[in-house]
Protein backbone atom coordinates (compact mmCIF):
# COMPACT_ATOMS: atom_id res chain seq x y z
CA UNK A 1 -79.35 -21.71 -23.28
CA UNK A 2 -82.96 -22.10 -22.65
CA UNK A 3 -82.68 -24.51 -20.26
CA UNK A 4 -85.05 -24.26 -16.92
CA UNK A 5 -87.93 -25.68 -18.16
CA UNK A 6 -86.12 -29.42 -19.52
CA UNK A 7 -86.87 -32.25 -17.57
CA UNK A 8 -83.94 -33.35 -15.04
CA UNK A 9 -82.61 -36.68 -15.41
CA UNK A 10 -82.84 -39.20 -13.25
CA UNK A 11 -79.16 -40.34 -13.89
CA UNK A 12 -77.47 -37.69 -11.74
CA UNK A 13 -75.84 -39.45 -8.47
CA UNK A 14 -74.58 -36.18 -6.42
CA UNK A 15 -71.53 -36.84 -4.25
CA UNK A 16 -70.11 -33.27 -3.86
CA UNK A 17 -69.01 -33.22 -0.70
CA UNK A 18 -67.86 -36.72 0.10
CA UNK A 19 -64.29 -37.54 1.15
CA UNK A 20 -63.22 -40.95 -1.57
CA UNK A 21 -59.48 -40.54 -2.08
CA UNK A 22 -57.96 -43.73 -2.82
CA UNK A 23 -55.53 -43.80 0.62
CA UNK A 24 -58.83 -44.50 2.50
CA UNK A 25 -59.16 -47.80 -0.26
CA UNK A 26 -58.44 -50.97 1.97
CA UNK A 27 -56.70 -52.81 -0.97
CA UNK A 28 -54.94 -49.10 -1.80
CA UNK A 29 -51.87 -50.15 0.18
CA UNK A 30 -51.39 -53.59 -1.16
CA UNK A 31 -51.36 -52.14 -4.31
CA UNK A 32 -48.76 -49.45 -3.91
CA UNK A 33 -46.51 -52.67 -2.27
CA UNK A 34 -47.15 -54.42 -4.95
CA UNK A 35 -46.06 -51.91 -7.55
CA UNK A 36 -43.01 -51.46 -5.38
CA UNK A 37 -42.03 -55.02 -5.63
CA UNK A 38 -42.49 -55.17 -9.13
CA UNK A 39 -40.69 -51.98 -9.98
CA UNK A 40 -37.25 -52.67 -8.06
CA UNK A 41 -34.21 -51.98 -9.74
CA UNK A 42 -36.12 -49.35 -12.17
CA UNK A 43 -35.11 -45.89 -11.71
CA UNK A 44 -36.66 -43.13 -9.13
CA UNK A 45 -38.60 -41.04 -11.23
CA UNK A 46 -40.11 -43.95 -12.96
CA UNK A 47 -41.62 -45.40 -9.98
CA UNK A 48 -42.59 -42.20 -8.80
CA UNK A 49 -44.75 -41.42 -12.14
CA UNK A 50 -46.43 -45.28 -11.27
CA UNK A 51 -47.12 -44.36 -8.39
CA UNK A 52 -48.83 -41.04 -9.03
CA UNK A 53 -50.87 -42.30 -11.33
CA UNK A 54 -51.78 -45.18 -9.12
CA UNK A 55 -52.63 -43.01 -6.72
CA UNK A 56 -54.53 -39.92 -8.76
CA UNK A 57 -55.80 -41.36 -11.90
CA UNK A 58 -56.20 -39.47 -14.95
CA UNK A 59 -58.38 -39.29 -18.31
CA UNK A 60 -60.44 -36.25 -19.06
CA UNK A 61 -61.63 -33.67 -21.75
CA UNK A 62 -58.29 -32.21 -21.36
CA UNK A 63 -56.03 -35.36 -21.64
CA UNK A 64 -54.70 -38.36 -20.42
CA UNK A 65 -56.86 -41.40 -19.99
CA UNK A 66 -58.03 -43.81 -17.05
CA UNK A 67 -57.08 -47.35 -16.07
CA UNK A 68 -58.84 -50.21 -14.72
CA UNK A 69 -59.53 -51.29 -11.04
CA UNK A 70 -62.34 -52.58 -8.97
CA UNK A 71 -65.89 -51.20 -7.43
CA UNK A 72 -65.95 -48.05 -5.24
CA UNK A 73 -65.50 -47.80 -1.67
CA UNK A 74 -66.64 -44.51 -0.43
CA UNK A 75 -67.26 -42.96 2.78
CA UNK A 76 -70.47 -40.94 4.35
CA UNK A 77 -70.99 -38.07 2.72
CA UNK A 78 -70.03 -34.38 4.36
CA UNK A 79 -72.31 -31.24 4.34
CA UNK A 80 -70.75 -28.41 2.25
CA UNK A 81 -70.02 -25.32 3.75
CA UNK A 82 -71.81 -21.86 2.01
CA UNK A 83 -68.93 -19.70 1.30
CA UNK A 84 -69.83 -15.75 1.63
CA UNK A 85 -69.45 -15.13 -2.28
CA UNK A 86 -73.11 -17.92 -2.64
CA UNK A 87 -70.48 -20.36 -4.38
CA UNK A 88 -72.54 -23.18 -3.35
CA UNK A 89 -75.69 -21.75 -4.34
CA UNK A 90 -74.03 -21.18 -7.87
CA UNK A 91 -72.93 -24.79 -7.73
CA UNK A 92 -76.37 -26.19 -6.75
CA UNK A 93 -77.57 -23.93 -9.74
CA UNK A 94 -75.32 -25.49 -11.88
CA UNK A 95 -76.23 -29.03 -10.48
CA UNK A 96 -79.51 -28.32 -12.08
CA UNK A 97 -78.26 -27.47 -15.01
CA UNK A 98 -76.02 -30.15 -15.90
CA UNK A 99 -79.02 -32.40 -14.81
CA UNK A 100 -81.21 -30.44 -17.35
CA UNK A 101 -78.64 -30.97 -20.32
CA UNK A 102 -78.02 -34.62 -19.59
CA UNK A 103 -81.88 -35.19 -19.80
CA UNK A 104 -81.81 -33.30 -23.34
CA UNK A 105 -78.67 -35.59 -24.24
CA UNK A 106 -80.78 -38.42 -23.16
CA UNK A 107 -84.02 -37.54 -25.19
CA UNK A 108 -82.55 -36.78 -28.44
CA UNK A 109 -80.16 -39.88 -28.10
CA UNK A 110 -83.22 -42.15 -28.05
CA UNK A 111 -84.76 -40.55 -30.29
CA UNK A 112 -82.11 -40.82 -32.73
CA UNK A 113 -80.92 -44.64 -31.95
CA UNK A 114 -84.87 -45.24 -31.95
CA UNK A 115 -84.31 -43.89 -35.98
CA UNK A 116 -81.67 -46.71 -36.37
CA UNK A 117 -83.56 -49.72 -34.90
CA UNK A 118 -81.39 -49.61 -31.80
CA UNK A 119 -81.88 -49.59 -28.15
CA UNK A 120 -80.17 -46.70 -25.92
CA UNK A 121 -78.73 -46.85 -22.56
CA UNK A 122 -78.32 -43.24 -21.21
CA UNK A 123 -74.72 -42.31 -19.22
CA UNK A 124 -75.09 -42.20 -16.16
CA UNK A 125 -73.19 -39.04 -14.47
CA UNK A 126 -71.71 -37.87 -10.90
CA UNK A 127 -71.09 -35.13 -9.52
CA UNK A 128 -67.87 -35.05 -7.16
CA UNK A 129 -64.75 -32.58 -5.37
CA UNK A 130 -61.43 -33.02 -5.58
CA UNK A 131 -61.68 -37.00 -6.19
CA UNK A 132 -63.76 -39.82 -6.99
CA UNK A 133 -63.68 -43.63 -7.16
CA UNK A 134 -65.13 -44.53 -10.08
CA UNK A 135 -66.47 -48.20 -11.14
CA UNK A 136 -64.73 -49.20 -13.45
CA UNK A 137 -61.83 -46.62 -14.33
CA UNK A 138 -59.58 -46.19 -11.03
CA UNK A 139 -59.61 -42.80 -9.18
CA UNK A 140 -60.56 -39.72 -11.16
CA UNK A 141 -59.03 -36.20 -10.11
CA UNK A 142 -60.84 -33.16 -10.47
CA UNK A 143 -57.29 -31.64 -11.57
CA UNK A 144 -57.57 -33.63 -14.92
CA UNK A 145 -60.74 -32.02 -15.75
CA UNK A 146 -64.38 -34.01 -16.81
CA UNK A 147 -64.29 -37.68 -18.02
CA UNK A 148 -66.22 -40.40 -18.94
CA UNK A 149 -65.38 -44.07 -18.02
CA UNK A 150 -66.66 -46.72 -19.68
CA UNK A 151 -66.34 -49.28 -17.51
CA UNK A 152 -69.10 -48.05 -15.98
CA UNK A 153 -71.03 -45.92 -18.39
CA UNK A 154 -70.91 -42.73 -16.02
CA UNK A 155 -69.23 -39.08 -16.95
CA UNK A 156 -67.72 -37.76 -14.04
CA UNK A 157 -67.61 -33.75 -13.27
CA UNK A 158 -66.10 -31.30 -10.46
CA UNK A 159 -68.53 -28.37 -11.14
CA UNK A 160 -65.40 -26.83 -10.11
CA UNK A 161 -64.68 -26.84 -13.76
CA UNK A 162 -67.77 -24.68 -14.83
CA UNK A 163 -65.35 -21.52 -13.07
CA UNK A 164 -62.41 -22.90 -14.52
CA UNK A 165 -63.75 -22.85 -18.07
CA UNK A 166 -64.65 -19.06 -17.43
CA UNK A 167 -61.67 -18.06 -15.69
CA UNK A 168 -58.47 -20.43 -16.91
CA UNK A 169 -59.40 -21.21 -20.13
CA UNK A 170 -61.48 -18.44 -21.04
CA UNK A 171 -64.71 -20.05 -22.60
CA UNK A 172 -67.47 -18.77 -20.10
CA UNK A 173 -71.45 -18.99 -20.66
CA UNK A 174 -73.29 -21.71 -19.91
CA UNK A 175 -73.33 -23.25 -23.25
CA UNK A 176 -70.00 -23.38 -22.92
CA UNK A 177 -70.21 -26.55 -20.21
CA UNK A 178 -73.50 -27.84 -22.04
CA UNK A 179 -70.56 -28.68 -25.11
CA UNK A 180 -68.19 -30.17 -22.39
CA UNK A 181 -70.84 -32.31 -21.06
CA UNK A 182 -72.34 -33.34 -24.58
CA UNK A 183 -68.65 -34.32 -25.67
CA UNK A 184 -68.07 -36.44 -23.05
CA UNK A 185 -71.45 -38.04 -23.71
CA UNK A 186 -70.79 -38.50 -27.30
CA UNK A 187 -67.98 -41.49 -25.57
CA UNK A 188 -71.01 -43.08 -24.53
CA UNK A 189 -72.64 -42.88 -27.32
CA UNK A 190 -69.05 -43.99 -28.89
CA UNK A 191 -69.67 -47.15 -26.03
CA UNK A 192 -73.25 -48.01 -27.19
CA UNK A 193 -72.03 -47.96 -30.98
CA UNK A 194 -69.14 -50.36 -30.11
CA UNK A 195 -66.42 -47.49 -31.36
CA UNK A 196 -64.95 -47.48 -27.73
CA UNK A 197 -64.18 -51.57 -27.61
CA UNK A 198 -62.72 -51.26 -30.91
CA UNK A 199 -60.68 -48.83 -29.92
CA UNK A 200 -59.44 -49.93 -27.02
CA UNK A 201 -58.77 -53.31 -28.57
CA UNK A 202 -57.08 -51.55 -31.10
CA UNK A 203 -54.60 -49.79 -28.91
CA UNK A 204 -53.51 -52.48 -26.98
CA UNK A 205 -50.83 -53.88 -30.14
CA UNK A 206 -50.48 -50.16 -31.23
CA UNK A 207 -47.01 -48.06 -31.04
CA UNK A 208 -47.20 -44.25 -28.64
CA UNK A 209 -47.64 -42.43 -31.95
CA UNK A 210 -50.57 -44.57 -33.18
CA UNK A 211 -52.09 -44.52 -29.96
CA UNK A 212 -52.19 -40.91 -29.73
CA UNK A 213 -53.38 -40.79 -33.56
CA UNK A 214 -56.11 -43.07 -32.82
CA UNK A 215 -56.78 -40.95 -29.28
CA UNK A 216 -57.39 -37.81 -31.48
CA UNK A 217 -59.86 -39.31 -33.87
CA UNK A 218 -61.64 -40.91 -31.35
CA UNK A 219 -62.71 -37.51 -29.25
CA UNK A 220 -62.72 -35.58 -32.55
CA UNK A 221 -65.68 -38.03 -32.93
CA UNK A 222 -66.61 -36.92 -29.10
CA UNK A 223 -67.26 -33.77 -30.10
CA UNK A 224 -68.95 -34.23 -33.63
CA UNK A 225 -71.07 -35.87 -31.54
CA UNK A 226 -71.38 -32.74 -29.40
CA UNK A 227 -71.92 -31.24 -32.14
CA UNK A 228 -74.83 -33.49 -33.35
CA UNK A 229 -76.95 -32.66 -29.84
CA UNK A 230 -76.50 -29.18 -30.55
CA UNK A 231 -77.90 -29.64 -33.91
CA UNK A 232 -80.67 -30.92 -31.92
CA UNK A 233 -81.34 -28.53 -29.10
CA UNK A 234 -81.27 -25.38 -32.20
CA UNK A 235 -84.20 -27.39 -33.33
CA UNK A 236 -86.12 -27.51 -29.91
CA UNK A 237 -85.63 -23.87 -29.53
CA UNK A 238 -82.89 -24.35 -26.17
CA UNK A 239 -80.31 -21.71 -28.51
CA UNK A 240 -80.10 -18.78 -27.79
CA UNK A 241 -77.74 -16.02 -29.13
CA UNK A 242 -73.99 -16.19 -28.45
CA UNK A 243 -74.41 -20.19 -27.12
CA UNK A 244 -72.73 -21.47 -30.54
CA UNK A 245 -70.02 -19.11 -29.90
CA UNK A 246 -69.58 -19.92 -26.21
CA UNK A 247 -69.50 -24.05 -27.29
CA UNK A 248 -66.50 -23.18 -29.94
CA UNK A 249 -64.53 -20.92 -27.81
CA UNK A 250 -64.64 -24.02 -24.87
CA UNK A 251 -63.40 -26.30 -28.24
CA UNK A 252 -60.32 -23.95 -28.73
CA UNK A 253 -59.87 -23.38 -25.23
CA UNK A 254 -59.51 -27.56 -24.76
CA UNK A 255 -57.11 -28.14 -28.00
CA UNK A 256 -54.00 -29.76 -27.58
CA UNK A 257 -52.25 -26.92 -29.09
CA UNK A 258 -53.93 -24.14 -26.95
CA UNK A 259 -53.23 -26.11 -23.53
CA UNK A 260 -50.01 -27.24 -24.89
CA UNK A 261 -49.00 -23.11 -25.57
CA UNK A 262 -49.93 -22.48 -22.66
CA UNK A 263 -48.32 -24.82 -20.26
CA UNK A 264 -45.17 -25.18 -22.11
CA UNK A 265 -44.72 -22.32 -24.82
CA UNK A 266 -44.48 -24.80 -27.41
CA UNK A 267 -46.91 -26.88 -29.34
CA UNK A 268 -45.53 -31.05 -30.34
CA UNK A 269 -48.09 -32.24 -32.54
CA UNK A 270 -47.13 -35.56 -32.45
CA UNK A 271 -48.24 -35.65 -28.46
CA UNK A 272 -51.45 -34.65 -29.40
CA UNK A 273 -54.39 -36.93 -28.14
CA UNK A 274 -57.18 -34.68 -28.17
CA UNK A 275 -56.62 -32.53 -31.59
CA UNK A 276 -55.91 -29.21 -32.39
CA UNK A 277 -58.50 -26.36 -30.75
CA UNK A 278 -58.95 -25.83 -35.25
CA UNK A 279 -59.89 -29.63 -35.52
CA UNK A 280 -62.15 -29.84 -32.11
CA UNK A 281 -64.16 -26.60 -33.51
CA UNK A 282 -64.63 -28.49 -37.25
CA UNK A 283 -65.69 -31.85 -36.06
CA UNK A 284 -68.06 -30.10 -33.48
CA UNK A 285 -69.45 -27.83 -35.99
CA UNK A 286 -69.39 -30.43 -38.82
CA UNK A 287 -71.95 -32.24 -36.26
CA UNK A 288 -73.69 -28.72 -35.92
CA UNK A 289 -74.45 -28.82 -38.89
CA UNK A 290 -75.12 -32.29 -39.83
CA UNK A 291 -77.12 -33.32 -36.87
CA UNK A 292 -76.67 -37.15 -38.09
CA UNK A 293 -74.35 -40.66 -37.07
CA UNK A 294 -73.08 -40.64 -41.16
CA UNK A 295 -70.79 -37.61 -41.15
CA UNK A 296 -69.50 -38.91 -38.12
CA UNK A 297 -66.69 -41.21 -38.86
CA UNK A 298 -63.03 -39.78 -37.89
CA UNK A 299 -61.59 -42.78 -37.91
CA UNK A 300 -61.62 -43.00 -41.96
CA UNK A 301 -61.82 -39.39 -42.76
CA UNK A 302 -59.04 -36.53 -43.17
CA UNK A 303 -59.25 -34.68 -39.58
CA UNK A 304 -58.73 -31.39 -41.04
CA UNK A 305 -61.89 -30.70 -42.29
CA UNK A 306 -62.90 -26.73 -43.07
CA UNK A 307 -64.85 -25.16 -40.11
């Protein structure tokens, strides 16, 4: 991708380095007691599970999803350390380019809400290690991959994950994380369109198998969205060979049924909450190729759609 010569946002808040895990959180402890209280009598494990996910949070472009709790509460930030293989450099490098993407995202998202007589309110996004304390969505975990919280309209990254991509899942190339960053995006956009309180209204009377139904249509959107910037960023000239490819291989590497092979040697379809690797390549092409808000609509539309 043609990138070095975008404009950088202004809605990059760096805090690699900084030590926020949620035991240093005041009202942390009262918390956990509380959950103890209120879990007597249930069995180990399931107290356990509460409190892990008290604890680490969750929600990403791999899975899961984040809950709700209060403002942040960090703590000064630490100088990082150069490592003899320059992985800092790389990481400052790639600090510039996630800055560069999110001021295309930001760009062609007014441009296009200016095309619908609406206003748009760019994402905010930080970078962090190992944990962060978001503002609106609990603790985030670098182990659950990228996320976006929409409590307080910011997408979260460990540019830890830029290596993982290349060396885990096998979707290197810098497009590649310009796709994981415009999908997570495209749940802001969901935000500013009022998909995301629908949603989550939505889910709140729904059964486990219609809210992981409603999960997958809702980042299938994600990444037709995704799909819609890269329409976008063909057009500006940022494309370069191979960067299409790169974007689709990250889409299969991130299905449910890829991770799902992978971790368990079995695929259970009616777990999924992201969609199949097939499905997250269609709806991000389908926005490739569309470049518009009309073809858009997952939610009322058979998922799987022809590449």
């Amino acid at each position: 991708m043609k990138w070095e010569d975008l404009r950088r946002s202004r809605n990059v808040e760096d805090r690699r380095g900084q030590s926020t895990g949620p035991r240093r959180s005041s009202g942390g402890l009262g918390n956990l007691l509380s959950l103890l209280f209120l879990t007597r009598g249930a069995p180990r494990w399931l107290i356990i599970l509460i409190l892990a996910f008290t604890i680490f949070g969750g929600g990403s472009l791999l899975g899961g999803g984040l809950g709700n709790s209060g403002s942040s509460t960090g703590s000064e930030p630490q100088t990082e350390e150069v490592s003899q293989d320059g992985s800092q450099q790389a990481s400052d490098q790639e600090k510039e380019f996630m800055s560069a993407v999110l001021g295309s995202t930001e760009d062609f998202w007014q441009q296009k809400f200016a095309d619908y007589g609406k206003d748009y309110e760019p994402a905010r996004l930080v970078l962090y290690t190992d944990h962060v304390q978001t503002g609106g969505c609990g603790f985030g975990s670098a182990q659950a991959g990228p996320f976006y919280c929409s409590g307080d309209k910011t997408v979260y990254i460990d540019l830890s994950f830029y290596r993982e991509l290349k060396n885990r899942y096998h979707a290197p190339g810098d497009f590649a994380m310009a796709y994981v960053l415009a999908h997570e995006v495209g749940h802001h956009i969901q935000t500013e369109l009022g998909t995301m309180a629908k949603y989550q209204s939505t889910i709140r009377q729904a059964s486990e198998e219609e809210k992981n139904a409603l999960s997958v249509r809702l980042e299938l959107q994600a990444d037709y969205y995704a799909g819609v910037w890269a329409h976008y960023a063909e057009d500006q000239g940022l494309l370069e060979a191979g960067d299409i490819d790169e974007a689709m291989q990250a889409a299969n590497a991130v299905g449910d049924d890829t991770l799902q092979k992978e971790a368990y040697g079995r695929v259970v379809p009616d777990s999924f909450t992201h969609g199949s690797a097939a499905q997250r390549q269609a709806w991000f092409q389908r926005g490739y190729q569309y470049g518009d808000l009309e073809h858009g609509d997952t939610f009322n539309t058979r998922l799987d759609i022809e590449k």
